[in-house]
C-alpha atoms as a PDB file:
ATOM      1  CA  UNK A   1       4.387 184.414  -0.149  1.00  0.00           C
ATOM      2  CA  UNK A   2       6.403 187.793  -1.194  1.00  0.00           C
ATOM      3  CA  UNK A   3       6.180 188.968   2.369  1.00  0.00           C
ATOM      4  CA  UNK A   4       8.236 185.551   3.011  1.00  0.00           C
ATOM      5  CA  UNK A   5      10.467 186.062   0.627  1.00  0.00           C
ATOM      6  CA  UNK A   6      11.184 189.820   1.560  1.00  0.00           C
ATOM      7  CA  UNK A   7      12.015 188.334   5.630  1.00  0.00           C
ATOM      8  CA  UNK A   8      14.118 186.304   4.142  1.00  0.00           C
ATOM      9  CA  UNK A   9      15.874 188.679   2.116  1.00  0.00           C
ATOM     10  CA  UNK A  10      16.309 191.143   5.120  1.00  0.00           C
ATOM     11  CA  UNK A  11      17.187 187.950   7.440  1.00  0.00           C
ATOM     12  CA  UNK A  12      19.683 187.108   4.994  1.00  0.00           C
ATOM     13  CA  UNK A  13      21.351 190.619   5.612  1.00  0.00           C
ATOM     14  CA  UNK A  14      21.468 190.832   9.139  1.00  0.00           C
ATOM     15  CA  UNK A  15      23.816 187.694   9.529  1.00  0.00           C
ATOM     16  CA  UNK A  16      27.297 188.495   9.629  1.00  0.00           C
ATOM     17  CA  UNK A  17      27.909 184.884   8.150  1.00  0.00           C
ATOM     18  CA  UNK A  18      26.325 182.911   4.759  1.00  0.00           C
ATOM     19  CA  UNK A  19      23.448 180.983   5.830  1.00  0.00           C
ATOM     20  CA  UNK A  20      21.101 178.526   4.192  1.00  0.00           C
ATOM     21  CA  UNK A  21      17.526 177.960   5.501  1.00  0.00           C
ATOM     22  CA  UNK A  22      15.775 174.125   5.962  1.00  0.00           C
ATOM     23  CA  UNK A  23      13.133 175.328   3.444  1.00  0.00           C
ATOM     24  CA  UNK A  24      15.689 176.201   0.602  1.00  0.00           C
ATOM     25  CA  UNK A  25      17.423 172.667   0.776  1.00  0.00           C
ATOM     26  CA  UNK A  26      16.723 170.714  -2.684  1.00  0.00           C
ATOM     27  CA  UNK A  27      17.649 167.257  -1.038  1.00  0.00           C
ATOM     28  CA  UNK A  28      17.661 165.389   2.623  1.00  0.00           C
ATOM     29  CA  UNK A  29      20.040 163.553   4.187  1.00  0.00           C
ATOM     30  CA  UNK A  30      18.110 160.344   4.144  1.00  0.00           C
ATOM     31  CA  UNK A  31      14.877 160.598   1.552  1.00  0.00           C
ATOM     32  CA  UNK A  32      14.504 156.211   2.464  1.00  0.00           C
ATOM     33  CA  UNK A  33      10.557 155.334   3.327  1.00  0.00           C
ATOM     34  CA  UNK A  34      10.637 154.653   7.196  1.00  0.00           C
ATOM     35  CA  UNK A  35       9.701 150.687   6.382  1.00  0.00           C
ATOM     36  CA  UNK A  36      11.530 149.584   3.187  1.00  0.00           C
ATOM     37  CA  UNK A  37      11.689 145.794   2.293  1.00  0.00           C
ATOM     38  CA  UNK A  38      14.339 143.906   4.286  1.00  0.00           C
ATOM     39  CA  UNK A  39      17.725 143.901   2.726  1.00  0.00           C
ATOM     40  CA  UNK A  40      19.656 140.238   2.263  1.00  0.00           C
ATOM     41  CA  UNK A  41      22.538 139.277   4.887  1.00  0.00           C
ATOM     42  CA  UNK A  42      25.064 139.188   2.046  1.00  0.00           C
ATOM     43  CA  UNK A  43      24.943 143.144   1.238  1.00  0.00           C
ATOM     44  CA  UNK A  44      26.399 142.883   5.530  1.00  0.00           C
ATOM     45  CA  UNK A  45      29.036 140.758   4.880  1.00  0.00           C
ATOM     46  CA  UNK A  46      32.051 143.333   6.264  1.00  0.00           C
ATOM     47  CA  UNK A  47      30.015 143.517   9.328  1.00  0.00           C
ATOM     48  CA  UNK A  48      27.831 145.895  11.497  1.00  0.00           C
ATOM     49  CA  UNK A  49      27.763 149.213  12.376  1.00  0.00           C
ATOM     50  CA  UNK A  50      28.117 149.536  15.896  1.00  0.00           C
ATOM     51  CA  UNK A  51      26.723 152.810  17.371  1.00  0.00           C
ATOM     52  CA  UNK A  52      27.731 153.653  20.701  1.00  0.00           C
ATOM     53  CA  UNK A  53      25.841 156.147  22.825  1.00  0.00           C
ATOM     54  CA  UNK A  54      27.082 157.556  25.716  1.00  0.00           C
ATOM     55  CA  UNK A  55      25.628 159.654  28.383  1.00  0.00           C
ATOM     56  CA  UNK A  56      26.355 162.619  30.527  1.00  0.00           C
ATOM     57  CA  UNK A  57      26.673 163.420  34.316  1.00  0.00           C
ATOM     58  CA  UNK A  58      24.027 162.800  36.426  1.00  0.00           C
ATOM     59  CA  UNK A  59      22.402 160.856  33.233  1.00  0.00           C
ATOM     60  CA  UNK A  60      21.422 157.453  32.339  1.00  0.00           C
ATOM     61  CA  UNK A  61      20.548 154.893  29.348  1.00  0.00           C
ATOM     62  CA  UNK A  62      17.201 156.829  27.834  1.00  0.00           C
ATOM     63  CA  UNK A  63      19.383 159.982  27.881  1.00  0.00           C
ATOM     64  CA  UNK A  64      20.015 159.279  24.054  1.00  0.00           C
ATOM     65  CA  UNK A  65      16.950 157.648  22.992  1.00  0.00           C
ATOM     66  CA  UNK A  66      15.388 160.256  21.119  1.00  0.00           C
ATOM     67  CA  UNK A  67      18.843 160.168  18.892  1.00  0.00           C
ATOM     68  CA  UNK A  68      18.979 156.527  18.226  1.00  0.00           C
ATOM     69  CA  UNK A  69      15.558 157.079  17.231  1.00  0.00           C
ATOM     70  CA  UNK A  70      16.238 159.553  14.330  1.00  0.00           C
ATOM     71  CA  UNK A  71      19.062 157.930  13.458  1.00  0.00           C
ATOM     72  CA  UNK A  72      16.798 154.496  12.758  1.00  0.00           C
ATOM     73  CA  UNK A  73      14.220 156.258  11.142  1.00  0.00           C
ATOM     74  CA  UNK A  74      16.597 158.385   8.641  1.00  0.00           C
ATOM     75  CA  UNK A  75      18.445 155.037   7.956  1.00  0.00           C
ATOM     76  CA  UNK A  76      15.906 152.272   7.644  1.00  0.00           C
ATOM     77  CA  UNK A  77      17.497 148.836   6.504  1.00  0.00           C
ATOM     78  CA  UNK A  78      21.246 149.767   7.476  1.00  0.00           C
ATOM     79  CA  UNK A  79      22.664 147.251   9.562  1.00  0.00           C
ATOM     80  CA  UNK A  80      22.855 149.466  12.830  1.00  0.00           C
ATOM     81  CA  UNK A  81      23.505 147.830  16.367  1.00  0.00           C
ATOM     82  CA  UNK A  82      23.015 150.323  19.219  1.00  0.00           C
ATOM     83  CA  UNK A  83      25.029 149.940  22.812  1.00  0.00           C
ATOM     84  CA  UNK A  84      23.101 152.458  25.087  1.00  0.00           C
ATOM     85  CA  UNK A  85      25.536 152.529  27.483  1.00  0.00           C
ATOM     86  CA  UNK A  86      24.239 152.046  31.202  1.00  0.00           C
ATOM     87  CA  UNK A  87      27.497 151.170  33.441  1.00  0.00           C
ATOM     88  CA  UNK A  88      28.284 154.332  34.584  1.00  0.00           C
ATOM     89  CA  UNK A  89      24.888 155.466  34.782  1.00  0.00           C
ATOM     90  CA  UNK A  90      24.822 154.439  38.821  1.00  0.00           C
ATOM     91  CA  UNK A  91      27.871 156.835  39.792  1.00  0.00           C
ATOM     92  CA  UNK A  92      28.653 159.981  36.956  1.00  0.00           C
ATOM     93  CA  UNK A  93      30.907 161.638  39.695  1.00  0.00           C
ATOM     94  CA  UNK A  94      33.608 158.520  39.960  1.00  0.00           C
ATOM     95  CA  UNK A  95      36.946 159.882  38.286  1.00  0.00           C
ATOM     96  CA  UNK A  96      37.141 159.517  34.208  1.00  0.00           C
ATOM     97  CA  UNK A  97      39.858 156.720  34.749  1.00  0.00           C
ATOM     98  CA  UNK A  98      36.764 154.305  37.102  1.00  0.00           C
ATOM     99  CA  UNK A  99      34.769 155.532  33.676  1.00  0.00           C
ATOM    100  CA  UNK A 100      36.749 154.617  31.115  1.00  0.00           C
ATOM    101  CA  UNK A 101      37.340 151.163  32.740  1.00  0.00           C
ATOM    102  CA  UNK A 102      33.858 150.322  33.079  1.00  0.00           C
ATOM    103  CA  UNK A 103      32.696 151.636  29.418  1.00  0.00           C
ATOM    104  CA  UNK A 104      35.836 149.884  27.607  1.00  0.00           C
ATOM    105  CA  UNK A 105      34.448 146.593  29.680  1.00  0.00           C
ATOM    106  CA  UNK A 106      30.567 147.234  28.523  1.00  0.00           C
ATOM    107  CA  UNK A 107      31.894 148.009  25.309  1.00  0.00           C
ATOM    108  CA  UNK A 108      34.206 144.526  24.628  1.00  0.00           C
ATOM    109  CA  UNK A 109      31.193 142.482  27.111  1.00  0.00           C
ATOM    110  CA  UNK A 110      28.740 143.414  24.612  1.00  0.00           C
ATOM    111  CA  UNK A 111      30.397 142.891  21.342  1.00  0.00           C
ATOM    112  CA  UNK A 112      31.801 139.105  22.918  1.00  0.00           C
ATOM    113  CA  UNK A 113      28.091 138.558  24.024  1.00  0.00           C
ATOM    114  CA  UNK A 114      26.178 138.916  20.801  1.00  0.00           C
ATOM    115  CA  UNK A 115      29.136 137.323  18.974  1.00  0.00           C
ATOM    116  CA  UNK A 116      29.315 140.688  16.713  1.00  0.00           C
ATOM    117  CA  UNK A 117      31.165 141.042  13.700  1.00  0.00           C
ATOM    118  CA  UNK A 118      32.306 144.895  13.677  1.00  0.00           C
ATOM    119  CA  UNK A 119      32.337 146.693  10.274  1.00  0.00           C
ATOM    120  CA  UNK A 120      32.193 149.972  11.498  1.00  0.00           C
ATOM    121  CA  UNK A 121      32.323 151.547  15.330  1.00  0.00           C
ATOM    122  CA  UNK A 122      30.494 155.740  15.969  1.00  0.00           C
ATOM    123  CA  UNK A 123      30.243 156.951  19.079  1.00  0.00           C
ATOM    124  CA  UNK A 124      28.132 159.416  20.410  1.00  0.00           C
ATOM    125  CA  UNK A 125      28.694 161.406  23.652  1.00  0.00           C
ATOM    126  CA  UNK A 126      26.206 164.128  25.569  1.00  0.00           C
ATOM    127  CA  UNK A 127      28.624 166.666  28.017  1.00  0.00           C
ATOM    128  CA  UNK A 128      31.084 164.528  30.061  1.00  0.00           C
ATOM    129  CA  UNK A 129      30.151 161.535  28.237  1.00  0.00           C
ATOM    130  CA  UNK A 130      32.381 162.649  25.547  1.00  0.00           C
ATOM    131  CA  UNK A 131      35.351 162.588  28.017  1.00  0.00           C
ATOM    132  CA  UNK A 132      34.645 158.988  28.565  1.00  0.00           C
ATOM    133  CA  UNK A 133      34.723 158.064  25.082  1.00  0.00           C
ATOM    134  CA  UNK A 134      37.950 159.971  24.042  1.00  0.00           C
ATOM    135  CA  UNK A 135      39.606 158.488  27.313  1.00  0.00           C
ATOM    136  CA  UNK A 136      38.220 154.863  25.894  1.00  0.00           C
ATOM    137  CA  UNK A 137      40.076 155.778  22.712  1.00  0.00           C
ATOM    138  CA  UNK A 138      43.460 155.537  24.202  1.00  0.00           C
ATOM    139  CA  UNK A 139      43.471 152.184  26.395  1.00  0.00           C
ATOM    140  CA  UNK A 140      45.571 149.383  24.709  1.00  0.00           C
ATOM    141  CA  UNK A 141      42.481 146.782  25.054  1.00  0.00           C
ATOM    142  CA  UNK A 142      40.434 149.257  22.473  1.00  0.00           C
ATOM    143  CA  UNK A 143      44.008 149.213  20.337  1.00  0.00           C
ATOM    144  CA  UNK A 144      42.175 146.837  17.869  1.00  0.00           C
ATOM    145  CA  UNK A 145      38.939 148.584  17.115  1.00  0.00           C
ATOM    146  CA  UNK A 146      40.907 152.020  16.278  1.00  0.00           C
ATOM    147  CA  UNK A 147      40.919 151.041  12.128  1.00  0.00           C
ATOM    148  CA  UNK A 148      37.101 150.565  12.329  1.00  0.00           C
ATOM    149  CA  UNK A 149      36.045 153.663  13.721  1.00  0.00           C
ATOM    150  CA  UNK A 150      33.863 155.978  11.989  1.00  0.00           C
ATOM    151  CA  UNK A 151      31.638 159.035  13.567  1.00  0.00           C
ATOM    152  CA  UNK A 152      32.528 160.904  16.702  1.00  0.00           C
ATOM    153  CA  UNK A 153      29.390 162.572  17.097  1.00  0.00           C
ATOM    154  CA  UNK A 154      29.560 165.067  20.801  1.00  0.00           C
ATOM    155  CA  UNK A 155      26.650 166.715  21.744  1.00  0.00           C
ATOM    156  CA  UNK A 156      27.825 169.877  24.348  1.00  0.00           C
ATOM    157  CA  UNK A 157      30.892 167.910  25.272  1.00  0.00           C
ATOM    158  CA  UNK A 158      33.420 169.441  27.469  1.00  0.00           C
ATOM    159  CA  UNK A 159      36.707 168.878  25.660  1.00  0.00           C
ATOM    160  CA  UNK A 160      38.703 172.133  27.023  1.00  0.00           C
ATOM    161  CA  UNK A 161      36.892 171.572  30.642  1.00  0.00           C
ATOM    162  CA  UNK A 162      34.907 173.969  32.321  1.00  0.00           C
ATOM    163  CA  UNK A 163      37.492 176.100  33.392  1.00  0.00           C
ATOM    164  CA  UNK A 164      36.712 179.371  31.504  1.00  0.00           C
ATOM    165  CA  UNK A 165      32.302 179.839  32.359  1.00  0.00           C
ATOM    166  CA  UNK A 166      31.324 182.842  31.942  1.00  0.00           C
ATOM    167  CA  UNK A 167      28.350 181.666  34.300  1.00  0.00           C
ATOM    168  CA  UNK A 168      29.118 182.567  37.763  1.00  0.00           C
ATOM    169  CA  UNK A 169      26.397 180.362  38.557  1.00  0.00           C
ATOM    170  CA  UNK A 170      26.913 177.161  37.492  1.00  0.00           C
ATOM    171  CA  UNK A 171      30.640 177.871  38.303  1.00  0.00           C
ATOM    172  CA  UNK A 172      29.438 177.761  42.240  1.00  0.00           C
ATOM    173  CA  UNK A 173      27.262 174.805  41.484  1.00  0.00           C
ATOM    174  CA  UNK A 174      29.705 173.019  40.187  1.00  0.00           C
ATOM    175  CA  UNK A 175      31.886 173.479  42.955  1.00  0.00           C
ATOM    176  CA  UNK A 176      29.075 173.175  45.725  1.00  0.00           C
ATOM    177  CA  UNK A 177      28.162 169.467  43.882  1.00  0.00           C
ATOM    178  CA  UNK A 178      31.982 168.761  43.680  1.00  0.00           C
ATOM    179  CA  UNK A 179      32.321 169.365  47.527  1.00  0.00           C
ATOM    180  CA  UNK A 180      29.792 167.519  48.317  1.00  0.00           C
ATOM    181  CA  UNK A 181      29.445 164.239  46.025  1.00  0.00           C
ATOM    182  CA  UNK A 182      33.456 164.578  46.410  1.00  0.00           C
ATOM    183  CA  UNK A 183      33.765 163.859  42.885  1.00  0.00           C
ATOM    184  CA  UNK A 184      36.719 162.718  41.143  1.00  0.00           C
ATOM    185  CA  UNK A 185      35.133 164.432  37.633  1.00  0.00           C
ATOM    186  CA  UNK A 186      34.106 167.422  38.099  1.00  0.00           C
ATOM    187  CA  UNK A 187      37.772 168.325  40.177  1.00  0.00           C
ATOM    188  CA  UNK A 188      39.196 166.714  36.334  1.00  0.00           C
ATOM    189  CA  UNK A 189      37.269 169.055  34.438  1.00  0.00           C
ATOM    190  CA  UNK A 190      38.243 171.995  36.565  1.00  0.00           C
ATOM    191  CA  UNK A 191      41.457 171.492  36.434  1.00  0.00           C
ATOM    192  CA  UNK A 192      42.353 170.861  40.046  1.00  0.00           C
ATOM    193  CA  UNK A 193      43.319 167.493  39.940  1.00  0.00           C
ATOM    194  CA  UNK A 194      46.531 168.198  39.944  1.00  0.00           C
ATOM    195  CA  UNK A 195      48.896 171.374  41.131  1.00  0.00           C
ATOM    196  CA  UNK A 196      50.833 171.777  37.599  1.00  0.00           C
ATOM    197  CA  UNK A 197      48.395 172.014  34.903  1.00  0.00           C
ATOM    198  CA  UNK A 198      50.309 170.081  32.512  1.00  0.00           C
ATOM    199  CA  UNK A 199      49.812 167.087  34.660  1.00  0.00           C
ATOM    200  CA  UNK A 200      45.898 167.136  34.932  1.00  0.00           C
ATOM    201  CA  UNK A 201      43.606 164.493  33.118  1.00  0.00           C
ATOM    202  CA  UNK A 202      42.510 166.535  30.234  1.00  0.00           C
ATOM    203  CA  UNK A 203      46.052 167.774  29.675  1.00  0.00           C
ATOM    204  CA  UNK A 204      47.687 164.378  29.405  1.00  0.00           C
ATOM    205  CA  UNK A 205      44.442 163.100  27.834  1.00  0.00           C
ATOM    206  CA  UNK A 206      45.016 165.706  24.495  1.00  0.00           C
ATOM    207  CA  UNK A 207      48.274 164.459  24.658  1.00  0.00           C
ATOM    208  CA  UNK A 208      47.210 160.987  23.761  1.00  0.00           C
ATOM    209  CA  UNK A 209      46.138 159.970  20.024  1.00  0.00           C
ATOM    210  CA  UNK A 210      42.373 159.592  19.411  1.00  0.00           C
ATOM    211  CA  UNK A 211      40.307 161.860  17.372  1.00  0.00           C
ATOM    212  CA  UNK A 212      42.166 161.656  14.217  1.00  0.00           C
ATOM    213  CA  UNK A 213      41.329 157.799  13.862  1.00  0.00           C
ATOM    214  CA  UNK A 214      37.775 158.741  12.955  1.00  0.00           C
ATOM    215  CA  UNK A 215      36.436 159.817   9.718  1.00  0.00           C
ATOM    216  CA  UNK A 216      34.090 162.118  10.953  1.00  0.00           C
ATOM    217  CA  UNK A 217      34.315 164.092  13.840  1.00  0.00           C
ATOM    218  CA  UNK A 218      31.294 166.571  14.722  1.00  0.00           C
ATOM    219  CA  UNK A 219      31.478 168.722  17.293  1.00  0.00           C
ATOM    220  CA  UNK A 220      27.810 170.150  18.989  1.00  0.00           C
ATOM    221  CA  UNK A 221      27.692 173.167  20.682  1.00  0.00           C
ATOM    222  CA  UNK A 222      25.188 175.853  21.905  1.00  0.00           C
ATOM    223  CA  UNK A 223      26.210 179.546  23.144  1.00  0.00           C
ATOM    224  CA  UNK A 224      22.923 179.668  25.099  1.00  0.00           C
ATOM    225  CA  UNK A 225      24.599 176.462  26.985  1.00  0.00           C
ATOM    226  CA  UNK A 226      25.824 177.491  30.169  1.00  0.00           C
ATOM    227  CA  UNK A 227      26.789 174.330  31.938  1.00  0.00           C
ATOM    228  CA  UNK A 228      29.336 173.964  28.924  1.00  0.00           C
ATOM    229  CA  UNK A 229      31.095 176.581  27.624  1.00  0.00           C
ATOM    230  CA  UNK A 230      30.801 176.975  23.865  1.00  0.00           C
ATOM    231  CA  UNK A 231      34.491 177.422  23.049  1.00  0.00           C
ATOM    232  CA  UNK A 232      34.959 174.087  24.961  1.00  0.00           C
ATOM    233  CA  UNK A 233      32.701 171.834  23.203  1.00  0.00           C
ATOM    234  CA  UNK A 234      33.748 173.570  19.888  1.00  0.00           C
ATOM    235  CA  UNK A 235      37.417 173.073  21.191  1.00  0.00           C
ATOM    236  CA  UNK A 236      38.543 176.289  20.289  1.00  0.00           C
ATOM    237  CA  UNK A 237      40.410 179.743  21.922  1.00  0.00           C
ATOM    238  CA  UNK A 238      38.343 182.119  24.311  1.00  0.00           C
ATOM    239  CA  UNK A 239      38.888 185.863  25.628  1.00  0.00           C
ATOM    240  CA  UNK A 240      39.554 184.715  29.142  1.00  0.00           C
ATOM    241  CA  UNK A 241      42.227 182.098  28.048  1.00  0.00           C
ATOM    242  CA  UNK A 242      43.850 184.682  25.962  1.00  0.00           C
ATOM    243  CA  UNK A 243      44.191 186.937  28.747  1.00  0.00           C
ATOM    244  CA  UNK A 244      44.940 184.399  31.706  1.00  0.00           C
ATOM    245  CA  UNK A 245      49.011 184.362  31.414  1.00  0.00           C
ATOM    246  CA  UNK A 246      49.303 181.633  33.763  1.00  0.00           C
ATOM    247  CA  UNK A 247      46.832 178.777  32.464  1.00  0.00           C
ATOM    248  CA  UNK A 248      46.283 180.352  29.073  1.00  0.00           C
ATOM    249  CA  UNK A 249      49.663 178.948  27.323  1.00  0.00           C
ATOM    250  CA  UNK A 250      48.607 175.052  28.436  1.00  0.00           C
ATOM    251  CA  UNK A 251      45.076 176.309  26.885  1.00  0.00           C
ATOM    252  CA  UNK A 252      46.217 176.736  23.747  1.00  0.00           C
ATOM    253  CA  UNK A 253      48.774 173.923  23.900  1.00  0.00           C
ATOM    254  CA  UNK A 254      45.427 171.457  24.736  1.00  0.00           C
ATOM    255  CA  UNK A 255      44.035 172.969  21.925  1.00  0.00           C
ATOM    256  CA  UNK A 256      47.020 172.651  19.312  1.00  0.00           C
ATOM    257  CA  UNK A 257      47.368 168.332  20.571  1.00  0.00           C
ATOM    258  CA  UNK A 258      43.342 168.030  20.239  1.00  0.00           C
ATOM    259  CA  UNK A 259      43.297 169.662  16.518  1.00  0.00           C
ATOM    260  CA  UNK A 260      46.629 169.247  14.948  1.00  0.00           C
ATOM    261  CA  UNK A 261      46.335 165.316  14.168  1.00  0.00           C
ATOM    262  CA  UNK A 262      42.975 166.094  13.119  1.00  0.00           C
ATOM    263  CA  UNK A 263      44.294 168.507  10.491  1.00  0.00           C
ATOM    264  CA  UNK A 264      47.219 166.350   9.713  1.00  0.00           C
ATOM    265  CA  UNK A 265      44.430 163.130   8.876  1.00  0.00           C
ATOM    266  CA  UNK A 266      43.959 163.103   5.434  1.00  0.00           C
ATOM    267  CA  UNK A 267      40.983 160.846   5.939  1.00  0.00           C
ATOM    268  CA  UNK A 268      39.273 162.597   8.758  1.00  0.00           C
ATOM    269  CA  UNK A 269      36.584 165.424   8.703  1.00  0.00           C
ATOM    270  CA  UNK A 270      36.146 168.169  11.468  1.00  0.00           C
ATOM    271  CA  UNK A 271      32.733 169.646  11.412  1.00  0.00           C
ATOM    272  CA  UNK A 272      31.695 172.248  13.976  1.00  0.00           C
ATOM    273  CA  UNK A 273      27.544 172.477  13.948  1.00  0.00           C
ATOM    274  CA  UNK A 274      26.509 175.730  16.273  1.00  0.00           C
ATOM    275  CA  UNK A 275      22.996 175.239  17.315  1.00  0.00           C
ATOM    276  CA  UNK A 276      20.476 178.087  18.803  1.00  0.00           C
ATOM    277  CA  UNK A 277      17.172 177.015  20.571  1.00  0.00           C
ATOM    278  CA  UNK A 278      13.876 178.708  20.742  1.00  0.00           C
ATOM    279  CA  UNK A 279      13.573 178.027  24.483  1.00  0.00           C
ATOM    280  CA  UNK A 280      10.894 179.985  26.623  1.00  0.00           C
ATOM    281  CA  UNK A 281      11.932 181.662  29.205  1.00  0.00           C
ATOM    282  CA  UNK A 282      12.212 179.572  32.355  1.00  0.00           C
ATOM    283  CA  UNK A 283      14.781 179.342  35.155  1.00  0.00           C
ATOM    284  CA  UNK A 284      16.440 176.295  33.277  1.00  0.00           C
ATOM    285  CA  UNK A 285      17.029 178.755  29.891  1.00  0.00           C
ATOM    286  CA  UNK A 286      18.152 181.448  32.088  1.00  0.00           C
ATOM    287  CA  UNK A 287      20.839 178.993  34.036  1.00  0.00           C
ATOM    288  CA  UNK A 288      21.722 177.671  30.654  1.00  0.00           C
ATOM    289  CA  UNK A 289      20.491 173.902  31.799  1.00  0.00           C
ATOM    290  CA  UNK A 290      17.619 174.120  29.276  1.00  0.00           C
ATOM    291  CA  UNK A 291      20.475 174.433  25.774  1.00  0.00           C
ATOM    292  CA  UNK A 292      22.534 171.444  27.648  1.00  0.00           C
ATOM    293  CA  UNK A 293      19.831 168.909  27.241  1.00  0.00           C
ATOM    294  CA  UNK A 294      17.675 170.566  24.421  1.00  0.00           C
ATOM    295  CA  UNK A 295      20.449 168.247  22.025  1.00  0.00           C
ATOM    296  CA  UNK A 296      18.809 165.277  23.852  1.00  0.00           C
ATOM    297  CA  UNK A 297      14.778 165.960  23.991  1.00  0.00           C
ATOM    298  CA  UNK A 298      14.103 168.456  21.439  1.00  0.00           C
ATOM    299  CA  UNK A 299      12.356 166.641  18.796  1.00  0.00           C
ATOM    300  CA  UNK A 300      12.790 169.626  16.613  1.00  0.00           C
ATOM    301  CA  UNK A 301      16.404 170.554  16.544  1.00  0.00           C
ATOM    302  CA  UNK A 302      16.936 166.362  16.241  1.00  0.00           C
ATOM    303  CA  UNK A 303      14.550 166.348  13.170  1.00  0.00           C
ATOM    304  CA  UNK A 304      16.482 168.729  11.209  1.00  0.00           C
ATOM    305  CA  UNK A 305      19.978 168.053  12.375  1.00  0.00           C
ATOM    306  CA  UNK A 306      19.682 164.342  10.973  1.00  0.00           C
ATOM    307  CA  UNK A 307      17.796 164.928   8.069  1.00  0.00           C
ATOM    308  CA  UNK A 308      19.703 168.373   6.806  1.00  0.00           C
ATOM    309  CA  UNK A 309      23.276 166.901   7.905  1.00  0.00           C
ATOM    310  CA  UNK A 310      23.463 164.074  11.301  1.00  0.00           C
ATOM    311  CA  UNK A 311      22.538 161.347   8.461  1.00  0.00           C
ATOM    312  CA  UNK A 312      25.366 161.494   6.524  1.00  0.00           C
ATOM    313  CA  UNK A 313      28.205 160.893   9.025  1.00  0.00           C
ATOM    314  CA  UNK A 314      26.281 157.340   9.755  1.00  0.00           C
ATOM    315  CA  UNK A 315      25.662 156.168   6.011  1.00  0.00           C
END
């Protein structure tokens, strides 16, 4: 036990920031038995929460099932109601706009169908599934849902594009899979969509109002995630941009529209949640593939992100 303590102690040194450990943490997110007694309709009378989960490129429905699964069993009796989202699942490399469309219409299909009274409205997005959802944000049909929204929860999403990878690699995969599934989304999030970069989808898109409707807004990232680079899904300034003169200024101007209503919210939260893996070493860790999806099927990292923190922005 005093050997423990004493790694601790020196572990505790080495960071260069403050740190708390799993171990140390006097209280959970959730302490609720996995099976408590059902709760009465009338404690749901503003409505449900709806939880919408959104997957990636190349992904599919069961992408976020390990999520909705920790979320369920941290928060046992809430009134949750999950829309796995499957419409796009058949063609990830369609352009965001074909995207959007077909979410918004799964989205409004499925609340219509089960006659559901909305109280509340998260979303959560894996990689370019977070595009999708901020591009949902900002269609006049979603205009009336805006007041109920809640958690913005993106796992490795590519908010600043992947413009600026420091992975040569996945850089020329990219571009081979873009050449040859001619897809509209990966051209978006390179920026090539468009000659003037102030013209492109994910320029316009930061333009548009969004984020700062949420209360909560929790950003994911990894720096052992290649396919997504870490100041992207943490939306924030890199090297590269800073030295790039010609498509560093619209950079930082996508960066100013993204966070400046979210500082200007008094109601809204911005939490940034950096995550490192213990991943062996395979030829998905060293490609960076293994980080991208460890925030989907690693029971672990799950585990303690709900119960330590994830729980909260869904009570």
């Amino acid at each position: 036990m005093f050997s423990f303590y004493k790694a601790k102690e020196e572990l505790f040194k080495e960071l260069s920031f403050q740190a708390s450990l799993y171990s140390d943490l006097p209280l959970l997110a959730s302490d609720l038995p996995y099976f408590p007694p059902e709760e009465d309709d009338e404690e749901f009378d503003d409505g449900i929460h709806l939880v919408v989960c959104v997957h990636g490129l190349d992904g599919n429905s069961a992408d976020l099932r390990l999520v909705k699964t920790f979320i369920e069993l941290g928060l046992p009796g809430s009134r949750l109601d999950f829309l796995m989202s499957e419409r796009n699942q058949a063609d990830t490399f369609a352009d965001f706009d074909a995207m959007t469309d077909r979410l918004l219409d799964e989205i409004i299909q499925h609340i219509q169908l089960y006659n559901l009274t909305i109280g509340r409205i998260s979303f959560i997005g894996h990689s370019l599934g977070n595009i999708i959802i901020r591009s949902v944000l900002t269609r006049p049909r979603f205009r009336c849902y805006l007041p109920k929204l809640h958690t913005f929860l993106s796992l490795s999403g590519p908010h600043l594009g992947t413009l600026y990878n420091n992975s040569t690699l996945v850089s020329t995969g990219l571009w081979l899979m873009q050449k040859l599934k001619k897809s509209g989304s990966l051209l978006q999030l390179t920026f090539r969509d468009h000659v003037d970069p102030r013209k492109t989808f994910l320029y316009l898109l930061s333009q548009k109002p969004g984020l700062q409707f949420f209360k909560n807004v929790v950003l994911v990232a990894s720096p052992q995630d290649r396919y997504v680079p870490f100041h992207s899904a943490r939306i924030e300034m890199c090297k590269t941009a800073l030295k790039d003169r010609t498509t560093g200024p619209v950079y930082t101007e996508m960066i100013n529209n993204l966070l400046q209503p979210l500082v200007e919210a008094k109601e809204c939260r911005l939490i940034r949640q950096n995550v490192f893996h213990a991943l062996p070493n395979t030829a998905n860790t060293l490609i960076g593939r293994a980080a991208h999806i460890a925030v989907l099927d690693s029971e672990l990292f799950l585990e303690k992100f709900f119960l330590v923190a994830g729980l909260n922005y869904f009570k």
